[in-house]
C-alpha atoms as a PDB file:
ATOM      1  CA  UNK A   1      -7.840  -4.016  50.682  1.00  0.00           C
ATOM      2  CA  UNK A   2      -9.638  -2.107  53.267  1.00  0.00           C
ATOM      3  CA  UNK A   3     -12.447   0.363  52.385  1.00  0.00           C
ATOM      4  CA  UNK A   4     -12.176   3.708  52.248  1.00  0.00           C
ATOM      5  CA  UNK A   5     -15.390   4.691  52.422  1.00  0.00           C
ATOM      6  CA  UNK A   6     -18.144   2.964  54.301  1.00  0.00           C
ATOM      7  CA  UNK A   7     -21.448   3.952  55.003  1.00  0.00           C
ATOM      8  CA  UNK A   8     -24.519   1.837  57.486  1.00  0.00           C
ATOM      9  CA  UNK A   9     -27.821   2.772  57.633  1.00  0.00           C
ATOM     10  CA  UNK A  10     -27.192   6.626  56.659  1.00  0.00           C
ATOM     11  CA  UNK A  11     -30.258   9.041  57.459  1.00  0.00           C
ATOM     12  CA  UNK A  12     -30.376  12.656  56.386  1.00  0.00           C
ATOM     13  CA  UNK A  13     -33.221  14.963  56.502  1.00  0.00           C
ATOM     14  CA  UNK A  14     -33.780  18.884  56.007  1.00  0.00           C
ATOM     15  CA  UNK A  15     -36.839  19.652  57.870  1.00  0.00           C
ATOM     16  CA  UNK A  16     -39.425  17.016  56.688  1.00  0.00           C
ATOM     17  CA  UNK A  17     -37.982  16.536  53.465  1.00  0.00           C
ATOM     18  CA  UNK A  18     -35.989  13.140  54.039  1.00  0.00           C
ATOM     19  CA  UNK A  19     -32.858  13.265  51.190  1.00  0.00           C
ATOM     20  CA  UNK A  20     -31.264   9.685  52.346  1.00  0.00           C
ATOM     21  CA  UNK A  21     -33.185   6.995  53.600  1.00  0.00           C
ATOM     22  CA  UNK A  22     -30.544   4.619  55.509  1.00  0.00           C
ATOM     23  CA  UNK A  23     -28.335   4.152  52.741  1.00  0.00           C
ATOM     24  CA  UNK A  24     -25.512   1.537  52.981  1.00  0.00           C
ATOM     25  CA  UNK A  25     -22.390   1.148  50.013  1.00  0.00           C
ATOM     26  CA  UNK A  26     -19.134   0.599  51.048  1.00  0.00           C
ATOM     27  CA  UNK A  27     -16.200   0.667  48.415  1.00  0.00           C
ATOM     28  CA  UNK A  28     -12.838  -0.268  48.684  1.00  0.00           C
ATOM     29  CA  UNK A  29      -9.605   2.610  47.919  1.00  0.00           C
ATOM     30  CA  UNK A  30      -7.401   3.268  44.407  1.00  0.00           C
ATOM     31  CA  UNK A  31     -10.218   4.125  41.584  1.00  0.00           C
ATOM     32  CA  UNK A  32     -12.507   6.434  40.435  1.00  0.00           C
ATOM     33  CA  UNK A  33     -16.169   6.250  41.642  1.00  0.00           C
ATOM     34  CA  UNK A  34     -19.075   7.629  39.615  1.00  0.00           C
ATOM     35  CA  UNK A  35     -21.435   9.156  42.438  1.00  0.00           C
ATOM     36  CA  UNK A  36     -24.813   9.663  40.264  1.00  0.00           C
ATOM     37  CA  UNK A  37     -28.039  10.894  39.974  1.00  0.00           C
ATOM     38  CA  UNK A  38     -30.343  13.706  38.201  1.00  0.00           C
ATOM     39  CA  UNK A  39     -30.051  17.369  40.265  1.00  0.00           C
ATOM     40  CA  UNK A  40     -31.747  17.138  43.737  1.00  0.00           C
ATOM     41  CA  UNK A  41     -30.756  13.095  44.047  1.00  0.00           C
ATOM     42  CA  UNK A  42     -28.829  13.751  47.375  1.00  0.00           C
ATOM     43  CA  UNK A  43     -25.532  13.605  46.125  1.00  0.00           C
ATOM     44  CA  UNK A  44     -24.373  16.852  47.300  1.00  0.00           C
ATOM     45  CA  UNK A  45     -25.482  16.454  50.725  1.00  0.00           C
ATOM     46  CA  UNK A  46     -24.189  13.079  50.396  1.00  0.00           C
ATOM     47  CA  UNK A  47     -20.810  14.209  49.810  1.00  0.00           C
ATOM     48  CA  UNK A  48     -20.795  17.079  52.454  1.00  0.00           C
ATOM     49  CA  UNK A  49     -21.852  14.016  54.788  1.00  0.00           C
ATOM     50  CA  UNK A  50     -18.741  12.005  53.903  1.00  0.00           C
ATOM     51  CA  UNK A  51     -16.201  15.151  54.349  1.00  0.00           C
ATOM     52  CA  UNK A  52     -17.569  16.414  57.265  1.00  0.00           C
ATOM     53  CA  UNK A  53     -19.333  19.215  56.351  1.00  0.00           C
ATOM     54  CA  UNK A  54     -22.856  18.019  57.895  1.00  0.00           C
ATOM     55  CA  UNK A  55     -22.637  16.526  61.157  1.00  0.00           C
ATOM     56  CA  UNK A  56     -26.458  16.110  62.297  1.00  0.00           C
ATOM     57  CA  UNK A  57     -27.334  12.300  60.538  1.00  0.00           C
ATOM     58  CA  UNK A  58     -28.378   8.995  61.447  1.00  0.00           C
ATOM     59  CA  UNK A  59     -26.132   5.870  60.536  1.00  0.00           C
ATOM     60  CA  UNK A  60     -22.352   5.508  60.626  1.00  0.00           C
ATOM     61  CA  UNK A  61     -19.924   7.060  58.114  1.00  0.00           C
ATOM     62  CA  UNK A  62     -16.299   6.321  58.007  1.00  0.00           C
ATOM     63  CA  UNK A  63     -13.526   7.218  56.182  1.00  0.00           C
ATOM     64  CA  UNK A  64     -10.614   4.971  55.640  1.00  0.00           C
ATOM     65  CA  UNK A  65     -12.211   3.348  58.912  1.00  0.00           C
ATOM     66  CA  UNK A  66     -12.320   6.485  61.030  1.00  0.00           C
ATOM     67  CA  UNK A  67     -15.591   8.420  61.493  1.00  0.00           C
ATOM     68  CA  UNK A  68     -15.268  12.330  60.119  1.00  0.00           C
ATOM     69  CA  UNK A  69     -13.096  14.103  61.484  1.00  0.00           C
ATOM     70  CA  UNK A  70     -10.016  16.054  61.585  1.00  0.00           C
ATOM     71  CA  UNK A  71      -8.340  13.364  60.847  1.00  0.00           C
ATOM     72  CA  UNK A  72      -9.847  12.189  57.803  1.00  0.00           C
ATOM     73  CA  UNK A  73     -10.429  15.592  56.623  1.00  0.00           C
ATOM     74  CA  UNK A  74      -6.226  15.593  56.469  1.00  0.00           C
ATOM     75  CA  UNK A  75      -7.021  12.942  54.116  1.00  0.00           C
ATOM     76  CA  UNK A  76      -9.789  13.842  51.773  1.00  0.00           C
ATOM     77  CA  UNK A  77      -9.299  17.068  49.417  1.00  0.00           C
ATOM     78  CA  UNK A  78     -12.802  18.458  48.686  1.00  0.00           C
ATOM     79  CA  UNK A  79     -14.043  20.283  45.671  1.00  0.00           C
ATOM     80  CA  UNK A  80     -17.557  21.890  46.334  1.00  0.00           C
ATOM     81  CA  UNK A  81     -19.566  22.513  43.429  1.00  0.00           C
ATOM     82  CA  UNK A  82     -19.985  26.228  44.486  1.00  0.00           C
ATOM     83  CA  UNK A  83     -17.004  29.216  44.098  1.00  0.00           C
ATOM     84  CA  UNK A  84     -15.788  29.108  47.536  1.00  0.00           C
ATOM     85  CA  UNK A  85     -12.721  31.596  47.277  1.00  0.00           C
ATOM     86  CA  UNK A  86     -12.999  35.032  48.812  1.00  0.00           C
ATOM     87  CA  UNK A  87     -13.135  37.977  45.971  1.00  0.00           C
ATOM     88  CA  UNK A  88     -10.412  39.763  47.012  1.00  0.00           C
ATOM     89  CA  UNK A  89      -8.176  36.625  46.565  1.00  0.00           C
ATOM     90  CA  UNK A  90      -5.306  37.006  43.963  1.00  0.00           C
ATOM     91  CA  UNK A  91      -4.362  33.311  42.408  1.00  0.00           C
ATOM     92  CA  UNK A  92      -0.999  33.364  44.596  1.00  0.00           C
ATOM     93  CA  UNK A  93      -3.055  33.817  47.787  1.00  0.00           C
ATOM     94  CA  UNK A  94      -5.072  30.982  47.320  1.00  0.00           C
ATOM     95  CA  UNK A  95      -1.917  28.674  46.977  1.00  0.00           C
ATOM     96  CA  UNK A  96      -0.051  30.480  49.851  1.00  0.00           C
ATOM     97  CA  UNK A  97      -3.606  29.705  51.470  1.00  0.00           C
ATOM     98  CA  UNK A  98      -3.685  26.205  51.026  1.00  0.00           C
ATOM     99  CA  UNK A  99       0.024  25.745  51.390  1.00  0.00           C
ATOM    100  CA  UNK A 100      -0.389  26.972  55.081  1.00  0.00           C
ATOM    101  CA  UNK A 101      -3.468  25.143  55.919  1.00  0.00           C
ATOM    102  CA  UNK A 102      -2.704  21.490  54.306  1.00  0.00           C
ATOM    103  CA  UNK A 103       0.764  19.976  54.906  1.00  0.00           C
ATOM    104  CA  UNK A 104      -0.062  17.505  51.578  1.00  0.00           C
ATOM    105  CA  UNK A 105      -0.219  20.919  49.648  1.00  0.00           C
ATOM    106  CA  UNK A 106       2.418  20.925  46.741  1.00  0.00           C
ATOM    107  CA  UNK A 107       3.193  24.434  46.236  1.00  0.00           C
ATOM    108  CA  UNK A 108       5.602  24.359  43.160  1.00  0.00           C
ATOM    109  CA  UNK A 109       3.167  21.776  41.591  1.00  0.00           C
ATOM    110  CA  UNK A 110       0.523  24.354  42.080  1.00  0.00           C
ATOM    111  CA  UNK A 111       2.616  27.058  40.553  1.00  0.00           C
ATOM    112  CA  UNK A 112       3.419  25.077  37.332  1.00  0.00           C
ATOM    113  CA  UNK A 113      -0.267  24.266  37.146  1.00  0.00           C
ATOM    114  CA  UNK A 114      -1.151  28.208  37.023  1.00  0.00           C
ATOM    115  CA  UNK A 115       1.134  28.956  34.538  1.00  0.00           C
ATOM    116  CA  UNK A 116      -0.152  25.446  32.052  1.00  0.00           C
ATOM    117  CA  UNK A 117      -3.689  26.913  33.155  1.00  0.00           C
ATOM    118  CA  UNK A 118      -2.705  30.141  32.059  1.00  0.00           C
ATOM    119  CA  UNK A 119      -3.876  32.177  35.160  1.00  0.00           C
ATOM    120  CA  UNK A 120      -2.244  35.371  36.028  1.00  0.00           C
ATOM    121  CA  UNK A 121      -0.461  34.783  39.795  1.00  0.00           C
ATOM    122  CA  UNK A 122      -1.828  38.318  40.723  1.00  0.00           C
ATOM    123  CA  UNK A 123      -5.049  38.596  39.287  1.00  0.00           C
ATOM    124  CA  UNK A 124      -7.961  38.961  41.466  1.00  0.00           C
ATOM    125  CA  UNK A 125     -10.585  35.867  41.741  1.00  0.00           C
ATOM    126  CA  UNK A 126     -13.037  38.954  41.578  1.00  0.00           C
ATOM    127  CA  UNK A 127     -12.020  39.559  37.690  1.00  0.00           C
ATOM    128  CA  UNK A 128     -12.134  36.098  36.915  1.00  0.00           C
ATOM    129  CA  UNK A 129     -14.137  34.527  34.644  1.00  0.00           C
ATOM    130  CA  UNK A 130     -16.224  31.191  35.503  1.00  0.00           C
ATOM    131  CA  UNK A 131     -13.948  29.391  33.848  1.00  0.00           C
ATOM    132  CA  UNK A 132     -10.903  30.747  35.452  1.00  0.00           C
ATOM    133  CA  UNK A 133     -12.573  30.153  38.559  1.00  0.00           C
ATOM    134  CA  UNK A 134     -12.763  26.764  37.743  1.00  0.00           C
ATOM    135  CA  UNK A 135      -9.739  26.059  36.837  1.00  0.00           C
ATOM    136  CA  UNK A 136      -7.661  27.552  40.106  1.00  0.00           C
ATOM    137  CA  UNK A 137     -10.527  26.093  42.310  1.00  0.00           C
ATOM    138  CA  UNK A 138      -9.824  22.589  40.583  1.00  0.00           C
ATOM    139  CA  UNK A 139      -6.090  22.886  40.639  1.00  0.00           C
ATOM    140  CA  UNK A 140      -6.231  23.553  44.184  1.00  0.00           C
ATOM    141  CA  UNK A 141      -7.786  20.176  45.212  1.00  0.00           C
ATOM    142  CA  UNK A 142      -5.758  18.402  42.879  1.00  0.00           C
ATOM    143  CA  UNK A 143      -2.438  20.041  44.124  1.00  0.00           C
ATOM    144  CA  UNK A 144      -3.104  18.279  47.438  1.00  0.00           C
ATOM    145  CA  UNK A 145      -1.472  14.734  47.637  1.00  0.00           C
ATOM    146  CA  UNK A 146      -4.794  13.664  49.262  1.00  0.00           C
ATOM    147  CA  UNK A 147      -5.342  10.253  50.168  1.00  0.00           C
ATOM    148  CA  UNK A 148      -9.574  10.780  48.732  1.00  0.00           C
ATOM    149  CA  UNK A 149     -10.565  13.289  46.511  1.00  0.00           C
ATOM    150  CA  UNK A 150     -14.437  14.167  46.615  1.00  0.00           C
ATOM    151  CA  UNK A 151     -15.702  16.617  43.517  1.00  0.00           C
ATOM    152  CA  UNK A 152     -19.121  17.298  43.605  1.00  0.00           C
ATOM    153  CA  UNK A 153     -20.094  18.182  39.763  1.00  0.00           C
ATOM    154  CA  UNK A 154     -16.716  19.968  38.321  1.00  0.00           C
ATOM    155  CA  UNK A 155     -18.282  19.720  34.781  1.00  0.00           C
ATOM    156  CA  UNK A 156     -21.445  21.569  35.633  1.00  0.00           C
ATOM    157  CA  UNK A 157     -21.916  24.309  33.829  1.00  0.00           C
ATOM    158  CA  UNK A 158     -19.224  24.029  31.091  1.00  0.00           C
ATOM    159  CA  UNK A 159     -18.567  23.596  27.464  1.00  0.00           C
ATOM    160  CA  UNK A 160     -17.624  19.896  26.074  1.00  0.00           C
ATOM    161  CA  UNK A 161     -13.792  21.272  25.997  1.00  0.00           C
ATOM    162  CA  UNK A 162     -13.804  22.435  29.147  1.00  0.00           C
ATOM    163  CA  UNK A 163     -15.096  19.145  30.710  1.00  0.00           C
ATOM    164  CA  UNK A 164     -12.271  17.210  28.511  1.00  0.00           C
ATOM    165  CA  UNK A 165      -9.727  19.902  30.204  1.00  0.00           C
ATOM    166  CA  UNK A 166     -10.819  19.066  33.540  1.00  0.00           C
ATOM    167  CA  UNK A 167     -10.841  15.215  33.441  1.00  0.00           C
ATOM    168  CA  UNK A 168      -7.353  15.336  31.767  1.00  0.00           C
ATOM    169  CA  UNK A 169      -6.204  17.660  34.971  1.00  0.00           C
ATOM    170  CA  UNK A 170      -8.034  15.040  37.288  1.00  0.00           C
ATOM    171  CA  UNK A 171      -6.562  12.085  35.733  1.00  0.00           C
ATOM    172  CA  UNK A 172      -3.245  13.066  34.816  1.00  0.00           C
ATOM    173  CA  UNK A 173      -2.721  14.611  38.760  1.00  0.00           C
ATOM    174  CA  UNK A 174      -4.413  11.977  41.801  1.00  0.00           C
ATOM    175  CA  UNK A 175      -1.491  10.583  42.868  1.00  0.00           C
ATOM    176  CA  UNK A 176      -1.738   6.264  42.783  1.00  0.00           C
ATOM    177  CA  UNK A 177      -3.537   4.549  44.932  1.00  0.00           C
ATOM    178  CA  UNK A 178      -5.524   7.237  45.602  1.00  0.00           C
ATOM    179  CA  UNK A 179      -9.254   7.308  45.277  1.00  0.00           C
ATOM    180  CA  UNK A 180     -11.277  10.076  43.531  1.00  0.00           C
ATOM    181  CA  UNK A 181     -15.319  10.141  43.851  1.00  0.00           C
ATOM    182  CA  UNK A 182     -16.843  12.484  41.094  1.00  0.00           C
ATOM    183  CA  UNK A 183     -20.527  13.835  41.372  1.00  0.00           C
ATOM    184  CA  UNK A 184     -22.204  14.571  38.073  1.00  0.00           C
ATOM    185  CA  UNK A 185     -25.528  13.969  36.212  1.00  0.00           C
ATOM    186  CA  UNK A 186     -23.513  14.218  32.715  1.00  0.00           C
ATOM    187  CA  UNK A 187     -22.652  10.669  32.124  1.00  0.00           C
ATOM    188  CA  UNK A 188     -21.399  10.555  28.538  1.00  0.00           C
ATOM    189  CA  UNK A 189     -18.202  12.667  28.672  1.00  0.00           C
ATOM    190  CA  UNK A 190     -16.985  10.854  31.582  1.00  0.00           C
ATOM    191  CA  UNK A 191     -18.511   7.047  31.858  1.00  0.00           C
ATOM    192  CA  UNK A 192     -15.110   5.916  30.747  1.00  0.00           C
ATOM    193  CA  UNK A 193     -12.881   7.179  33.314  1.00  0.00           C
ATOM    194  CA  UNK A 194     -15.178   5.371  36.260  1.00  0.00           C
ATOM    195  CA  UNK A 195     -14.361   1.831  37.557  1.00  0.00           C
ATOM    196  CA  UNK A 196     -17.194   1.911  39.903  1.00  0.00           C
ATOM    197  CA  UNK A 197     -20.975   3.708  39.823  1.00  0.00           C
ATOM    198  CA  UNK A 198     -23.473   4.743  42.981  1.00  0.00           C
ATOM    199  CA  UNK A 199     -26.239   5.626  41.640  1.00  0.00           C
ATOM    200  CA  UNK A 200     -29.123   7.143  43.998  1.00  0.00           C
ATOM    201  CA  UNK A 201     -32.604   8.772  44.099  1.00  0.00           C
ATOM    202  CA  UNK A 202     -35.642   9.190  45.796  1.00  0.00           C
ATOM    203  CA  UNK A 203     -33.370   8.648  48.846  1.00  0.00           C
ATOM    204  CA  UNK A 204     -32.167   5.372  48.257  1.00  0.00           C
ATOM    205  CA  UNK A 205     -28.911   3.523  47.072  1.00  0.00           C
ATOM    206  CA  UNK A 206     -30.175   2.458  42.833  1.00  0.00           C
ATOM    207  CA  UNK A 207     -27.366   0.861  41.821  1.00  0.00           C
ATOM    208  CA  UNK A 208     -23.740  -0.051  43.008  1.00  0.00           C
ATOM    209  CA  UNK A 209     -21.517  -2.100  40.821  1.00  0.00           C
ATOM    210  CA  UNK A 210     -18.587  -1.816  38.807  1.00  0.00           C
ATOM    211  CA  UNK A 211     -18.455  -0.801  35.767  1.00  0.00           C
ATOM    212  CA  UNK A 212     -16.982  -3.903  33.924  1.00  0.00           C
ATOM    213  CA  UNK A 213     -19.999  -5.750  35.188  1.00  0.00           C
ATOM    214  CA  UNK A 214     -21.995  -3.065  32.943  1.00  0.00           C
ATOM    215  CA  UNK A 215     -19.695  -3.163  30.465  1.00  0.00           C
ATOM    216  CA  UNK A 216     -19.877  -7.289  30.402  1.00  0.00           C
ATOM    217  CA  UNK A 217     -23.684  -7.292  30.382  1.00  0.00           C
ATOM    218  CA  UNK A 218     -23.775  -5.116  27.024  1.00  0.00           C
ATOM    219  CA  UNK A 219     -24.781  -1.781  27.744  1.00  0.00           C
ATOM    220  CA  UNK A 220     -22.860   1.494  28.803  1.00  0.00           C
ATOM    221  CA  UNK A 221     -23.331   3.877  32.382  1.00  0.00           C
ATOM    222  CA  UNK A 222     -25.358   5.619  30.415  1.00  0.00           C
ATOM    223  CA  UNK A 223     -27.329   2.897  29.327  1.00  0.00           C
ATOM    224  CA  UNK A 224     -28.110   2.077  33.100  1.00  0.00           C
ATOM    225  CA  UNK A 225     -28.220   5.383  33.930  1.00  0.00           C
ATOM    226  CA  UNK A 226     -31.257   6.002  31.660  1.00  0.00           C
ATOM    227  CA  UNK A 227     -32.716   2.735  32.861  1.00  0.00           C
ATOM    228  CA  UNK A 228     -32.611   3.283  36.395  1.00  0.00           C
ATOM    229  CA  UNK A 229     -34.021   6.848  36.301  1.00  0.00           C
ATOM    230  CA  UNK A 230     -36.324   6.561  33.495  1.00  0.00           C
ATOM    231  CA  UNK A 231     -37.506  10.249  33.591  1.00  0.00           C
ATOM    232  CA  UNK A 232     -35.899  12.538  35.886  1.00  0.00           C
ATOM    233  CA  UNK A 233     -39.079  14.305  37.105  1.00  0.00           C
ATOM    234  CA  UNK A 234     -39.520  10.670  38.869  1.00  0.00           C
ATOM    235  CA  UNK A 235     -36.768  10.836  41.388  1.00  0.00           C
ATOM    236  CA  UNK A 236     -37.050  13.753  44.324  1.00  0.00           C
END
């Protein structure tokens, strides 16, 4: 099987602060990849890197073999960890939004998704709570029939049933042979769902492996994770 992401000798830097210091992981397509790290380990600039959000790196990046761009950003359905939907936004714009602008966008799905999720079609995204928010932001990515899904920390910020709700939604609705990468520093609630971890700081690629290897060896992702990282003050 081919890989559908690669990365050589990847370079970012903001200024003089250098976030990625030619990185290299490659991983091959259909499973779920743990992307970790404490906050401020790169993985959010990471991730903008490998949708095509930041342009101005060293190194190659390719996606399903193709370097960024429209192209592979028909193929990857992005989930940023910030609110990106305008105020004035009622739920049923959003999908009639996304329904114009992605072909792979599965309106009806979407529609039977708002009304499981329990969000009002007309209601603004202004009047929303965080955790409505969440939930139409989250069912929006997963209503695309992507070929890679990129989520950069969807269980920031919420309860313990909340973060249950929202790997159930991610698990139950990538489509096969599809590959999801998921960004979070909370390794407990979601460990089992992986079949591959990247961990990084201070820059630099920690750990890549698979998480049977861990599993074989005794010890859990979060087992590793603590042992990589030690303290978190310690990685940049």
């Amino acid at each position: 099987m081919s890989e559908i992401i690669t990365v050589n000798n990847l370079s970012k830097s903001y200024g003089s602060h250098q976030v990625l210091k030619e990185i290299s992981f490659g991983f091959e397509g259909d499973q779920i990849i743990g992307l970790l790290g404490p906050n401020g380990s790169g993985k959010t600039s990471l991730i903008k890197i490998l949708v095509g959000l930041i342009h101005d790196y060293s190194g190659e990046v390719l996606i399903d073999g193709k370097k960024p761009c429209p192209e592979t950003k028909a193929m990857v359905a992005y989930l940023p960890e910030k609110t990106y939907l305008a105020d004035w936004m009622r739920c049923i714009d959003a999908v009639d939004y996304m329904a114009d602008f992605y072909k792979d966008f599965d309106r009806e799905k979407a529609l039977k998704m708002m009304r499981t999720f329990q969000l009002p079609e007309k209601q603004k995204v202004k009047t929303m709570s965080k955790g409505m928010q969440e939930k139409l932001q989250l069912l929006l990515v997963m209503c695309r029939n992507a070929k890679l899904y990129m989520l950069d920390e969807p269980l920031g910020g919420v309860d313990p049933a909340a973060r249950q709700f929202i790997l159930d939604t991610i698990m139950r609705n990538h489509p096969a042979g599809s590959t999801v990468m998921l960004s979070t520093h909370l390794i407990y609630d979601v460990e089992d769902i992986f079949n591959s971890v990247l961990m990084i700081g201070k820059g630099k690629v920690l750990v890549k492996t698979e998480t049977d290897k861990i599993k074989a060896a005794g010890k859990t992702v979060e087992d590793l994770f603590k042992e990589v990282y030690g303290s978190v003050w310690e990685v940049d």
